[in-house]
N, C-alpha and C. Protein backbone atom coordinates (compact mmCIF):
# COMPACT_ATOMS: atom_id res chain seq x y z
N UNK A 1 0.84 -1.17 0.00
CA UNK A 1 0.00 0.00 0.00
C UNK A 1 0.89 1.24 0.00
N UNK A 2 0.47 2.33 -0.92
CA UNK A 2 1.41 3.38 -1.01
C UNK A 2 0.88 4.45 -0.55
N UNK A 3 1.49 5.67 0.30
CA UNK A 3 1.07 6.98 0.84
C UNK A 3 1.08 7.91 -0.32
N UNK A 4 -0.23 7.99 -0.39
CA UNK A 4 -0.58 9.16 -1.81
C UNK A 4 0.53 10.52 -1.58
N UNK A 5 0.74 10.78 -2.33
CA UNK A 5 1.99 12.36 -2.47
C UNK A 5 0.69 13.42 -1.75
N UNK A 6 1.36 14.48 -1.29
CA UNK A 6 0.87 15.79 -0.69
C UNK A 6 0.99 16.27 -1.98
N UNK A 7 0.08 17.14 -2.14
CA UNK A 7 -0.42 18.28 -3.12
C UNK A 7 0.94 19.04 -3.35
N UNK A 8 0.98 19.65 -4.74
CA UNK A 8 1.91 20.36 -4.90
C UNK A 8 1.78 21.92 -4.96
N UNK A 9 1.81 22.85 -4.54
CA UNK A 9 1.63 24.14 -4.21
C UNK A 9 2.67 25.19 -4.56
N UNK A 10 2.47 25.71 -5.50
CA UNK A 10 3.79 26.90 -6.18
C UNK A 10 3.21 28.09 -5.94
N UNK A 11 3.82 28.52 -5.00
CA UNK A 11 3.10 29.86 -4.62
C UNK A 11 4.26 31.23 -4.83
N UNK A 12 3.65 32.37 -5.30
CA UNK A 12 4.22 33.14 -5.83
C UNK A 12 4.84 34.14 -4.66
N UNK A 13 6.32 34.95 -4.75
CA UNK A 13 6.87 35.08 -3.61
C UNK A 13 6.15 36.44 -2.82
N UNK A 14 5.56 36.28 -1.85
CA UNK A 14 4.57 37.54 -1.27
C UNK A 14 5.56 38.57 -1.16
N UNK A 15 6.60 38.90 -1.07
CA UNK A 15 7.77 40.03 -0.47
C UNK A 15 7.05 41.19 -1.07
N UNK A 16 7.17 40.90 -2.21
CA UNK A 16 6.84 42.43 -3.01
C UNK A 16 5.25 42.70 -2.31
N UNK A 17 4.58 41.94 -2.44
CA UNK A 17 2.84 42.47 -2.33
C UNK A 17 3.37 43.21 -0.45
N UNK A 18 3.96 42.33 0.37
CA UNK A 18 4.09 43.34 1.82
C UNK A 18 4.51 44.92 1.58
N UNK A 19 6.12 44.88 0.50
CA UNK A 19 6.48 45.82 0.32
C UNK A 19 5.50 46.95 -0.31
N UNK A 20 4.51 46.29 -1.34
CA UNK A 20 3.43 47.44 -1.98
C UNK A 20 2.52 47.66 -0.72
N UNK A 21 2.01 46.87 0.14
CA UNK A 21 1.33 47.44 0.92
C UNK A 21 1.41 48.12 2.04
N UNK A 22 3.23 48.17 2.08
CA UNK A 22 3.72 49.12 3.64
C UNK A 22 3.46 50.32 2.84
N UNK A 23 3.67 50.78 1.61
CA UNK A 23 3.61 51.78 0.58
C UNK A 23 2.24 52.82 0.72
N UNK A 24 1.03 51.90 0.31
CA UNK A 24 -0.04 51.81 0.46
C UNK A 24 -0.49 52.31 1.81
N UNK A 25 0.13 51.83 2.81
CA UNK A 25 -0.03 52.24 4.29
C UNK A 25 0.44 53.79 4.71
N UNK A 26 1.30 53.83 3.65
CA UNK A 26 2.45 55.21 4.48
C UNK A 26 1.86 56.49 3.16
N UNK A 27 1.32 56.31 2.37
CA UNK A 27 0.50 57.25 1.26
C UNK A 27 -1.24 57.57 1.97
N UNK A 28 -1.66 56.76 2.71
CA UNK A 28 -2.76 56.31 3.24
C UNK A 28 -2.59 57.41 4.51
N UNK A 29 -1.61 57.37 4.85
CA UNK A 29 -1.45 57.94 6.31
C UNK A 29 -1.02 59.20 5.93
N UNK A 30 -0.17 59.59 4.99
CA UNK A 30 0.32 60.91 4.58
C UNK A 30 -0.99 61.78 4.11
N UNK A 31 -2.06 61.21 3.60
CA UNK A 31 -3.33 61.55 2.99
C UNK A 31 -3.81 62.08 4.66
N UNK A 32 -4.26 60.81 5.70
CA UNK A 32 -4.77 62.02 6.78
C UNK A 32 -4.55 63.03 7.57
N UNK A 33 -2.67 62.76 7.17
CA UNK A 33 -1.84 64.09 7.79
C UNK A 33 -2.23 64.80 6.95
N UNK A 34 -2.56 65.33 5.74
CA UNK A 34 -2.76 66.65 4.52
C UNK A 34 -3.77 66.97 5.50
N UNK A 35 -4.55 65.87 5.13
CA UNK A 35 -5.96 66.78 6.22
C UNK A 35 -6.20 67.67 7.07
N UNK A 36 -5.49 66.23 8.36
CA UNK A 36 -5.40 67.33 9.24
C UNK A 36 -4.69 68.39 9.83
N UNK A 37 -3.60 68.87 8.88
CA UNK A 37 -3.49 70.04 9.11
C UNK A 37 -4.05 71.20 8.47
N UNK A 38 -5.04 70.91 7.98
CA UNK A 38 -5.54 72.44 7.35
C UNK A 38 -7.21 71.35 6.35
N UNK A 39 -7.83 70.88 7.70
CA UNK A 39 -9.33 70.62 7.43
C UNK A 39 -10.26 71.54 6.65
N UNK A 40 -9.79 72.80 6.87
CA UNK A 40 -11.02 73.94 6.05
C UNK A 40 -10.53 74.11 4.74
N UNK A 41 -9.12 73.68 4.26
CA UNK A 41 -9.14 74.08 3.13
C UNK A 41 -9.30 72.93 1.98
N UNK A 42 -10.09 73.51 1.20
CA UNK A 42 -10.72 71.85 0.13
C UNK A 42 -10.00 71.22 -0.76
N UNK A 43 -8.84 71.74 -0.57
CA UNK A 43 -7.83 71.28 -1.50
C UNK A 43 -6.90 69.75 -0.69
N UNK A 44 -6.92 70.37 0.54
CA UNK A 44 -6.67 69.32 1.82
C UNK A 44 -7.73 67.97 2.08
N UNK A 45 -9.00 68.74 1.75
CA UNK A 45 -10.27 67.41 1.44
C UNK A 45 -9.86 66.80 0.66
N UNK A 46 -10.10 67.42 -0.51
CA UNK A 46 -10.00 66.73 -2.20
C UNK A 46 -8.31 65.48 -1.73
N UNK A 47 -7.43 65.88 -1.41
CA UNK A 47 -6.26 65.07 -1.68
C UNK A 47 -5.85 64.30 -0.61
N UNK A 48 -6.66 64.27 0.51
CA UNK A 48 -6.19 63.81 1.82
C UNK A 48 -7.28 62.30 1.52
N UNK A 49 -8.70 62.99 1.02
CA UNK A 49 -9.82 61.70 1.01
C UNK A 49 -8.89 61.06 -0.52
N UNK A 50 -8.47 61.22 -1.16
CA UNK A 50 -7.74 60.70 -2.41
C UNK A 50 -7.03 59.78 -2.28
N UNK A 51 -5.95 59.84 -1.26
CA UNK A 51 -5.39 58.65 -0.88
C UNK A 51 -5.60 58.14 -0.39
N UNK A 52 -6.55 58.34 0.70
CA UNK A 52 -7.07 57.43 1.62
C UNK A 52 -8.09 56.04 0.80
N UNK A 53 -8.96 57.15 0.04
CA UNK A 53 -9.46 56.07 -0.53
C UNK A 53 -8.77 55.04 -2.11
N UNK A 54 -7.95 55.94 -2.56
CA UNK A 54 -7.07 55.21 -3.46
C UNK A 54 -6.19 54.18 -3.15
N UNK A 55 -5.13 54.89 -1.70
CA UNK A 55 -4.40 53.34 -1.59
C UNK A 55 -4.85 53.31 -0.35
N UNK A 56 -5.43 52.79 0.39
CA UNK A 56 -6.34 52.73 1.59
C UNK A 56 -7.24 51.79 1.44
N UNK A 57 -8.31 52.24 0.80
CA UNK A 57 -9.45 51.31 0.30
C UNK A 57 -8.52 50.79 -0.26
N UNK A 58 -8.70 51.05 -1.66
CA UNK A 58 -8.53 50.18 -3.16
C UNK A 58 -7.29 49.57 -2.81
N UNK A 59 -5.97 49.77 -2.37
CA UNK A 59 -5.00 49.53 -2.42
C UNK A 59 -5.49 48.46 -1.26
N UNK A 60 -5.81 48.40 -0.24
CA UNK A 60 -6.35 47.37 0.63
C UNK A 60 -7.01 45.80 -0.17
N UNK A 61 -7.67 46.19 -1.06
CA UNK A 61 -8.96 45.36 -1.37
C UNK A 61 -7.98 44.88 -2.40
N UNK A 62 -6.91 45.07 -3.35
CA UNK A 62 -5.94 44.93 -4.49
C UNK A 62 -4.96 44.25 -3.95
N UNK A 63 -4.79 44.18 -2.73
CA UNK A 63 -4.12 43.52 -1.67
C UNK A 63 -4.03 41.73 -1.47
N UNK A 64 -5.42 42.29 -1.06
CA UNK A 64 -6.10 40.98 0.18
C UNK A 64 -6.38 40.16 -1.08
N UNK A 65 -6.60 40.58 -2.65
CA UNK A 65 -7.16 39.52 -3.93
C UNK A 65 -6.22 39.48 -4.02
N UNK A 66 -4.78 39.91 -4.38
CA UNK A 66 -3.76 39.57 -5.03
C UNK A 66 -3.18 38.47 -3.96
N UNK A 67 -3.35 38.86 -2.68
CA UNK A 67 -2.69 38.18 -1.56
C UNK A 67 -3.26 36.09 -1.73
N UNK A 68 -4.55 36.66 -1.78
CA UNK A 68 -5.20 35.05 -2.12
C UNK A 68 -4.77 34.40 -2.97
N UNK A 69 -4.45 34.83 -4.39
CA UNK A 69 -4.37 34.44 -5.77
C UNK A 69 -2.69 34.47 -6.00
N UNK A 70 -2.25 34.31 -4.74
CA UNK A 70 -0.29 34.07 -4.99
C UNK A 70 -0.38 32.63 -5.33
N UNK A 71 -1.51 31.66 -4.99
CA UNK A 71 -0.85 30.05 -5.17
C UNK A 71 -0.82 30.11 -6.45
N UNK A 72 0.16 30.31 -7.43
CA UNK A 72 0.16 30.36 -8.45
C UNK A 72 -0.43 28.93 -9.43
N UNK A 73 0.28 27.76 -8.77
CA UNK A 73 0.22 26.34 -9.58
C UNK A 73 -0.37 25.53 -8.43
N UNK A 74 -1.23 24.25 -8.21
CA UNK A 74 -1.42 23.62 -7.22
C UNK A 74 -1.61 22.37 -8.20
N UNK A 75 -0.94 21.23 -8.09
CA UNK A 75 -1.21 20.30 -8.35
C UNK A 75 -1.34 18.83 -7.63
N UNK A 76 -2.08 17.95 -7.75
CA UNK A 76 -2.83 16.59 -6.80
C UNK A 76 -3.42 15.63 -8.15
N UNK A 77 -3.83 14.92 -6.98
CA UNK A 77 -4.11 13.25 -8.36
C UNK A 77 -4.77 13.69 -9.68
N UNK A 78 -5.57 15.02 -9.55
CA UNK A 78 -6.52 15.02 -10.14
C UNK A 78 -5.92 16.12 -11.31
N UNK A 79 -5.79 17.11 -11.57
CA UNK A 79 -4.62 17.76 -11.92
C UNK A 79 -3.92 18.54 -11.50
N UNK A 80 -4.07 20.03 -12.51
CA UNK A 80 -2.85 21.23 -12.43
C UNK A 80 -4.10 22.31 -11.94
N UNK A 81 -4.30 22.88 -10.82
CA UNK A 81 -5.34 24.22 -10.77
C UNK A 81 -4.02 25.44 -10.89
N UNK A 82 -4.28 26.24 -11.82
CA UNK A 82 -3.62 27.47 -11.97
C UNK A 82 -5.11 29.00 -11.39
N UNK A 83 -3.88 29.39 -10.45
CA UNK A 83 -4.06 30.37 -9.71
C UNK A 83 -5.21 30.33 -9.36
N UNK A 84 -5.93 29.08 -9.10
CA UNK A 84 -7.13 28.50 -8.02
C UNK A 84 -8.56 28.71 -9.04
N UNK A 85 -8.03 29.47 -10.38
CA UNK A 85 -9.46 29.58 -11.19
C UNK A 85 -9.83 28.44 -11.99
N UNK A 86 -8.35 28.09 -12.63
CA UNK A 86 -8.79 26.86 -13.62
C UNK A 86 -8.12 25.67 -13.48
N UNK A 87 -8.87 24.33 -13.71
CA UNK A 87 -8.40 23.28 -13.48
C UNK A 87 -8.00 22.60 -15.20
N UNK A 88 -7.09 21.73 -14.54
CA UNK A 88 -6.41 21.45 -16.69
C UNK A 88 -6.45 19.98 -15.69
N UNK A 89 -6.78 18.54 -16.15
CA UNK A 89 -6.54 17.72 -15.83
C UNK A 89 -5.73 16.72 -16.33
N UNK A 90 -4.86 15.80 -15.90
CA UNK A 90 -3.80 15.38 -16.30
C UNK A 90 -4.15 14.89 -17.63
N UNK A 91 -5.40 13.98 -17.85
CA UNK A 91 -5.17 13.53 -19.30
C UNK A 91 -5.11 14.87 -20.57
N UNK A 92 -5.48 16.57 -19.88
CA UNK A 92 -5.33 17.27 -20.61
C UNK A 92 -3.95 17.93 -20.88
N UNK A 93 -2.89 17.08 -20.31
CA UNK A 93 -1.52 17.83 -20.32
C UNK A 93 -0.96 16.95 -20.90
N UNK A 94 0.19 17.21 -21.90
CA UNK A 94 0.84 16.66 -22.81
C UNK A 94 2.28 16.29 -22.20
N UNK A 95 2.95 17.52 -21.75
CA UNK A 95 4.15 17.50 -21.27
C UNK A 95 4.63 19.10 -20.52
N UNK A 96 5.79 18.82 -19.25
CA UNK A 96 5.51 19.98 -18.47
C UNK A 96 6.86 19.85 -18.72
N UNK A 97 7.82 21.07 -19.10
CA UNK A 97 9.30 21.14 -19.45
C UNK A 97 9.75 22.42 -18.56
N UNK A 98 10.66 22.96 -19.31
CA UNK A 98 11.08 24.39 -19.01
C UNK A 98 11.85 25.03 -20.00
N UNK A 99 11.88 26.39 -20.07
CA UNK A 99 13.17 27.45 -20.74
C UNK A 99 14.47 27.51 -19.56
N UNK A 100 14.64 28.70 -20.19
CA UNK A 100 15.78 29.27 -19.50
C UNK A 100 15.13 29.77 -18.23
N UNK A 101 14.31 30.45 -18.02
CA UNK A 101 13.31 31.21 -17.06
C UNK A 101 12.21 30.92 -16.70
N UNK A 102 11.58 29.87 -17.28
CA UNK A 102 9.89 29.76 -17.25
C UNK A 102 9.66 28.49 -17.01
N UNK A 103 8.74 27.72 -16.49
CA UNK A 103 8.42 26.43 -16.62
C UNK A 103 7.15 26.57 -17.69
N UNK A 104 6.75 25.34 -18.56
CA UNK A 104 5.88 25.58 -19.78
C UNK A 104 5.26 23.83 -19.71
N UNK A 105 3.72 24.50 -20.10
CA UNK A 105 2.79 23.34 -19.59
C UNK A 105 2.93 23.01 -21.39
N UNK A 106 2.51 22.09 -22.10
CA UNK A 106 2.06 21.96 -23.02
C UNK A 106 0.67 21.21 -23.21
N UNK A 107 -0.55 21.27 -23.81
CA UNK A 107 -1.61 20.75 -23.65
C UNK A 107 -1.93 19.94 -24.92
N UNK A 108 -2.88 18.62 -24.71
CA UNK A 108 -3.40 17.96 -25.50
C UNK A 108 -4.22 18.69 -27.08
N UNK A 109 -4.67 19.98 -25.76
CA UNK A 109 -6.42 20.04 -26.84
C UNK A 109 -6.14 21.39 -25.62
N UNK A 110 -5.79 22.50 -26.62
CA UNK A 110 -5.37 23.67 -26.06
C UNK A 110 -7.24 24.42 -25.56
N UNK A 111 -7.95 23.90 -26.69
CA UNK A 111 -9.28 24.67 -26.75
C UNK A 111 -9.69 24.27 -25.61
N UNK A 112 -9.90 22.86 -24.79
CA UNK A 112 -10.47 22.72 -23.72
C UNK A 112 -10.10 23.35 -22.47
N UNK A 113 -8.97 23.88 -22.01
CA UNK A 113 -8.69 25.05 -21.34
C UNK A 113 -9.47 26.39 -22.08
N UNK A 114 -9.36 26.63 -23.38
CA UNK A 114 -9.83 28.50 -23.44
C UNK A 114 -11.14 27.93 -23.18
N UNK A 115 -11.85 26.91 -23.65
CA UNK A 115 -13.53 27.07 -23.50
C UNK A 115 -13.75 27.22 -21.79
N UNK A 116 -12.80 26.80 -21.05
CA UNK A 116 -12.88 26.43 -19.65
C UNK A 116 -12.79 27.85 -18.95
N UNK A 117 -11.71 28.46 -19.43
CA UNK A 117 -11.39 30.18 -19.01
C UNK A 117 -10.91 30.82 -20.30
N UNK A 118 -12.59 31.12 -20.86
CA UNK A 118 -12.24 32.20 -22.04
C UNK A 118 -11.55 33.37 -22.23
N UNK A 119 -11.96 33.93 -21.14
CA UNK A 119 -11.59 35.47 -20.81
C UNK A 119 -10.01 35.59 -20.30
N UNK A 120 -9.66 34.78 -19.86
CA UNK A 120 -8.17 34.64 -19.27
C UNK A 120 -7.15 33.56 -20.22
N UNK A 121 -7.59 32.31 -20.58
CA UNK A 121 -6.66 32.25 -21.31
C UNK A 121 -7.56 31.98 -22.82
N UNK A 122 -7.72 33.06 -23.64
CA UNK A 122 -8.54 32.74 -25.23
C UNK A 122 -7.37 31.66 -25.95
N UNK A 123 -8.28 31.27 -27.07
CA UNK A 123 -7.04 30.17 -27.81
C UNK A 123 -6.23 30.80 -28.58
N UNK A 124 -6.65 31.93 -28.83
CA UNK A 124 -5.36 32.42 -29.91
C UNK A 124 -4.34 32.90 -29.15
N UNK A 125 -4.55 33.51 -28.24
CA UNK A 125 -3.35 33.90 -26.76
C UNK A 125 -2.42 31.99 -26.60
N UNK A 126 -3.32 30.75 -26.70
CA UNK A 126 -2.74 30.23 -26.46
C UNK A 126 -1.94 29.39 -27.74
N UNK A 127 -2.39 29.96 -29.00
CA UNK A 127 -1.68 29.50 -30.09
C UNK A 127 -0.72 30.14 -30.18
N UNK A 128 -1.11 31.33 -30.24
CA UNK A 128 0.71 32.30 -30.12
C UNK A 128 1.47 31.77 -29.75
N UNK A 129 1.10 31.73 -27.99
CA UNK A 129 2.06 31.55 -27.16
C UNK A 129 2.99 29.99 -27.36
N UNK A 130 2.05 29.07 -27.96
CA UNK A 130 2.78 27.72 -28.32
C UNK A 130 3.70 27.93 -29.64
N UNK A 131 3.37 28.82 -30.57
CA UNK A 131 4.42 29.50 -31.77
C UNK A 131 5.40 29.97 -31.29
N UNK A 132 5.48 30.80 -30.74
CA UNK A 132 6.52 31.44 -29.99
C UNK A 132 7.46 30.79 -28.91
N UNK A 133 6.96 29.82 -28.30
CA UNK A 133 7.40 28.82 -27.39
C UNK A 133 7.82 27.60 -27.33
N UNK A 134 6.44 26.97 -28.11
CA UNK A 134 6.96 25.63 -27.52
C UNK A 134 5.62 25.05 -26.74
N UNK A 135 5.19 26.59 -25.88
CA UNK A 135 4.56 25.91 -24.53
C UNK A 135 3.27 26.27 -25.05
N UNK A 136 2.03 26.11 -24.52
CA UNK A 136 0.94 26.68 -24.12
C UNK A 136 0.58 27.37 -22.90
N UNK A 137 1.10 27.35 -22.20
CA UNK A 137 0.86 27.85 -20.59
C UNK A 137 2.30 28.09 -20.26
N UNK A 138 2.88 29.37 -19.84
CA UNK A 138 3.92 29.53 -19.31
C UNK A 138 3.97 30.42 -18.13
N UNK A 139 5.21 30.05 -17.03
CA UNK A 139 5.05 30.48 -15.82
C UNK A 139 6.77 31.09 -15.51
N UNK A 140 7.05 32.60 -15.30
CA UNK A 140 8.22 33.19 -15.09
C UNK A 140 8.25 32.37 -14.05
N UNK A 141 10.26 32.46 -13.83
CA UNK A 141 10.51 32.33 -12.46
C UNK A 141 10.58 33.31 -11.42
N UNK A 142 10.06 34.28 -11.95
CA UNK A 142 9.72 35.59 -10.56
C UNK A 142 8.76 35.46 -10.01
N UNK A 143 7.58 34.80 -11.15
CA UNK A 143 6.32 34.32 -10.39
C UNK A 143 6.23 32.95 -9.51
N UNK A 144 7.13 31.82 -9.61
CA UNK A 144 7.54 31.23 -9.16
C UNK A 144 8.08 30.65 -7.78
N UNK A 145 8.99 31.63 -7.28
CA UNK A 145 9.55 31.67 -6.23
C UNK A 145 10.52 30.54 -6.18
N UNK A 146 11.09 29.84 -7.20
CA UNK A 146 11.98 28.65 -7.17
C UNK A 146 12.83 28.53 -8.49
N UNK A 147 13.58 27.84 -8.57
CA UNK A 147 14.32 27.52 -10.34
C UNK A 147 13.18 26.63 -10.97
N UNK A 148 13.07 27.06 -12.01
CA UNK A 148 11.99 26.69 -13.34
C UNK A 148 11.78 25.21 -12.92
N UNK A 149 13.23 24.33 -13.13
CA UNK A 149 13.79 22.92 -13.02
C UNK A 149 13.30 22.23 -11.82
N UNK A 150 13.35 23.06 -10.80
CA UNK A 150 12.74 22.62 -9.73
C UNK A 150 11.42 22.42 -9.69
N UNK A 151 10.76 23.75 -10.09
CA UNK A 151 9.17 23.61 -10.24
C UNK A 151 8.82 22.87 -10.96
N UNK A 152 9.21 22.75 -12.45
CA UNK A 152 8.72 21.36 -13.31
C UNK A 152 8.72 20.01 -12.72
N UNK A 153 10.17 20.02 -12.46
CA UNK A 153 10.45 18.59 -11.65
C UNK A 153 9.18 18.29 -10.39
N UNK A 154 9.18 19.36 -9.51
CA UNK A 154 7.95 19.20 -8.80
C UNK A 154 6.23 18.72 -9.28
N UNK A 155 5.90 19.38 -10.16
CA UNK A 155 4.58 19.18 -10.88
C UNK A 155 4.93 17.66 -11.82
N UNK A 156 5.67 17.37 -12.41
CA UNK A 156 5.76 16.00 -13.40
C UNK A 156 5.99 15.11 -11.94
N UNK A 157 6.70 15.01 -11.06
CA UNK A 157 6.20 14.23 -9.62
C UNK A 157 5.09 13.88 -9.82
N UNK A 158 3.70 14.65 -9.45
CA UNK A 158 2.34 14.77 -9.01
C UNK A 158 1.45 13.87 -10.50
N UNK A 159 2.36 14.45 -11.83
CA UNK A 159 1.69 13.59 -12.72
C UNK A 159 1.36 11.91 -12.72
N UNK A 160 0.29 11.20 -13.08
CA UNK A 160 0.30 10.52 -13.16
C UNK A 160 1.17 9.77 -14.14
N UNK A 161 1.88 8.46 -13.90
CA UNK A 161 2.25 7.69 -14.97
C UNK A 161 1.57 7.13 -16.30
């Protein structure tokens, strides 16, 4: 009897999203200092509520989605979920390689991914990208957080034989 493998999880490196949001924090806060030093004048309204609600709110809420949507790759028996929206299942993957920089999915039947996520990956985005490549699905190693080699090697693990 064999112990099924743990899920594979490529998650993208958070550093930068903390660094944008100490940013976000200190523009946020400079906005209620405008304010309050000079509340009556509307120029102090207009630019103090500006940042607050630009990187405050929005920059908050641009945050907490981007923050969710770091697992970049997750793969288990069943297949590959990319960035938790779409699932590609193993009999739909051909072969998982790499470049110099990127790890690159290649697919059976490219259309059954775009019909799956039209809006994000269309088929001609993914014909290009196999002209130009090689791959159909490609993943930097900045988005990554590991060497390409490693991450491939990790996900062809999880594939079935």
């Amino acid at each position: 009897m064999s112990t099924p493998l743990p899920p594979v999880r490529i998650v993208t490196p958070r550093g930068r999203l903390v660094a944008l949001a100490v940013i976000c924090l200190v523009i946020a806060v400079l906005g209620v200092i405008v304010y309050l030093v000079n509340p009556q004048e509307p120029l102090n309204i207009i630019l103090g509520a500006a940042a607050v609600g630009v990187f405050g709110i929005g920059g908050g809420f641009s945050l907490v989605g981007q923050f969710r949507r770091s697992t970049l790759l997750a793969a288990d028996e069943d297949g590959i979920r990319i960035e938790g929206r779409v699932s590609v299942p193993w009999s739909a993957v051909e072969r998982i390689g790499t470049t110099q920089t990127a790890v690159g999915i290649r697919l059976r039947d490219p259309k059954a991914v775009a019909d799956a996520a039209p809006g994000i990956y269309p088929l001609e985005d993914l014909k290009a990208r196999r002209a130009a490549t090689g791959w159909d699905l490609t993943f930097d190693e900045r988005l990554l957080g590991r060497p390409p080699r490693e991450a491939a090697a990790a996900l062809r693990a999880r594939q079935p034989s």
